[in-house]
Protein backbone atom coordinates (compact mmCIF):
# COMPACT_ATOMS: atom_id res chain seq x y z
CA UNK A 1 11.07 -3.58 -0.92
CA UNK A 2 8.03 -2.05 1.14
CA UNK A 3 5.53 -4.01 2.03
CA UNK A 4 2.50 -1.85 -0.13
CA UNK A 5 4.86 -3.00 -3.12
CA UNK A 6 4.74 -6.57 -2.86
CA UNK A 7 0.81 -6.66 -2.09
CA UNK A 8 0.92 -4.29 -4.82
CA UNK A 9 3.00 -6.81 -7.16
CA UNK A 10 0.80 -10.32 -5.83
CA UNK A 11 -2.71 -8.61 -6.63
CA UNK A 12 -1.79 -7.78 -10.20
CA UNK A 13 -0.55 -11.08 -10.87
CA UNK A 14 -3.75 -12.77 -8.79
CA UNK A 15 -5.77 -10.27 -11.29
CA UNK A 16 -4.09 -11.50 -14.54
CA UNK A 17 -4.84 -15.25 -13.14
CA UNK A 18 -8.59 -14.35 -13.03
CA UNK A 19 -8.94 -12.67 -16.18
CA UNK A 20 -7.25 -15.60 -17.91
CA UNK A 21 -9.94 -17.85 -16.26
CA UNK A 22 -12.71 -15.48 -16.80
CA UNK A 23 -11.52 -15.27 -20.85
CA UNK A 24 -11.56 -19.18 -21.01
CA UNK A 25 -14.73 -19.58 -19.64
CA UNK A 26 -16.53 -17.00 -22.01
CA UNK A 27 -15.35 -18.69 -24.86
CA UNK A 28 -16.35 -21.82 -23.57
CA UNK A 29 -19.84 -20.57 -22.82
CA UNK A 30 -21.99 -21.76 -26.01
CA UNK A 31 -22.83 -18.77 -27.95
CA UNK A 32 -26.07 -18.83 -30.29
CA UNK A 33 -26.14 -16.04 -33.01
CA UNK A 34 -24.66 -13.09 -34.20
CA UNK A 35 -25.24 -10.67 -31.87
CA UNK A 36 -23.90 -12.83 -28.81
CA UNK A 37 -21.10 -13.77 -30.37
CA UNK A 38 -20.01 -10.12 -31.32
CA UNK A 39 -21.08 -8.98 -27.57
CA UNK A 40 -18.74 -12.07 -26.41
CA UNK A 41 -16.13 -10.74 -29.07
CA UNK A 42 -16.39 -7.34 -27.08
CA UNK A 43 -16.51 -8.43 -23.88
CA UNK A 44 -13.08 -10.66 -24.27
CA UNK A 45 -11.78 -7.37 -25.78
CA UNK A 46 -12.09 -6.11 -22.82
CA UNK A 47 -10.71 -8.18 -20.77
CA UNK A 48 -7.61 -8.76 -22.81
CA UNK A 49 -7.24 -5.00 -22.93
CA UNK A 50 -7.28 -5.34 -19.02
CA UNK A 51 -4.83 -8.32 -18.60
CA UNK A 52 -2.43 -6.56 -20.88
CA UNK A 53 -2.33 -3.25 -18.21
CA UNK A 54 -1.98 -5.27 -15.40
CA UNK A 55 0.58 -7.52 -17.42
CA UNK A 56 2.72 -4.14 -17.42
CA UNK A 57 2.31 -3.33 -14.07
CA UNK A 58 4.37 -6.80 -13.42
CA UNK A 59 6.53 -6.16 -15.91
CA UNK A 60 7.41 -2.44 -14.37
CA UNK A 61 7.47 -3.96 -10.97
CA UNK A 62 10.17 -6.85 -12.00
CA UNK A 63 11.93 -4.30 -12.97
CA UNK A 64 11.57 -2.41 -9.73
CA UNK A 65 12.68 -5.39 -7.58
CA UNK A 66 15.83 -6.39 -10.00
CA UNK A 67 16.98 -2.47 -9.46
CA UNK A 68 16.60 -2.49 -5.85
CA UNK A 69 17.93 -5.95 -5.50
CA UNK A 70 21.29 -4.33 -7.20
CA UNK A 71 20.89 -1.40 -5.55
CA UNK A 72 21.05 -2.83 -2.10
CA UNK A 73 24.23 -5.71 -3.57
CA UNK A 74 26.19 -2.84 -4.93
CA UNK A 75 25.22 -0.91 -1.46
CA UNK A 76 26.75 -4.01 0.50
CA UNK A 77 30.01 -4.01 -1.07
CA UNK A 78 30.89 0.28 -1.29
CA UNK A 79 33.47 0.98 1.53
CA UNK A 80 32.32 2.36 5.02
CA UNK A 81 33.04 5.58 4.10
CA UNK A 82 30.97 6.10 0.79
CA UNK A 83 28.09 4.02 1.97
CA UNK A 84 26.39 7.35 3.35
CA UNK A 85 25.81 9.81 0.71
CA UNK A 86 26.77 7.58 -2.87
CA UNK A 87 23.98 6.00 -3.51
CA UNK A 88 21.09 7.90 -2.28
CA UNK A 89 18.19 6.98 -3.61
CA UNK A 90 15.22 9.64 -3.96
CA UNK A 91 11.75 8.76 -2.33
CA UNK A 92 9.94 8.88 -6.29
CA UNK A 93 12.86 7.67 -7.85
CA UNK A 94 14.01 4.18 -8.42
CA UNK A 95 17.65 5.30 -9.58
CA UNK A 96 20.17 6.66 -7.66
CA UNK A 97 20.76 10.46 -8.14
């Protein structure tokens, strides 16, 4: 797994850690009339609408890492003379071809 990945990967779930926080303390903040709450309502929209994107991203990229993690096991065990050409793997691609 490249390196861009991972730091990929860790900022996405660092990003879902401070949206959580950031919900929590919005609803925590005391909110006086209608039009507050409904701009709070909004805001937490928001940021749920953002959690659950980067939510995916970690979901896609568990994914990722359990298919390359097979990848390279089956890899380990195909015979000397297959291990060449079987299971190439294309640059955009996480499947072999």
């Amino acid at each position: 797994m490249n390196h861009s990945a991972v730091h990929s990967f860790a900022a996405a779930h660092e990003e879902c850690e401070r949206l959580q926080r950031q919900i929590v303390r919005d609803f925590k903040s005391d909110v006086k009339g209608h039009r507050e709450k409904l701009a709070q309502g909004h805001r937490v929209r928001k940021m749920l609408n953002e959690l659950q994107a980067q939510s995916q991203k970690l979901v896609r990229g568990q994914i990722l890492i359990k298919e390359f993690t097979l990848l390279h096991a089956i890899g380990r065990h195909l015979p000397a003379h297959i291990k060449g050409g079987a299971l190439h793997i294309h640059p955009r691609c996480s499947s072999p071809l």
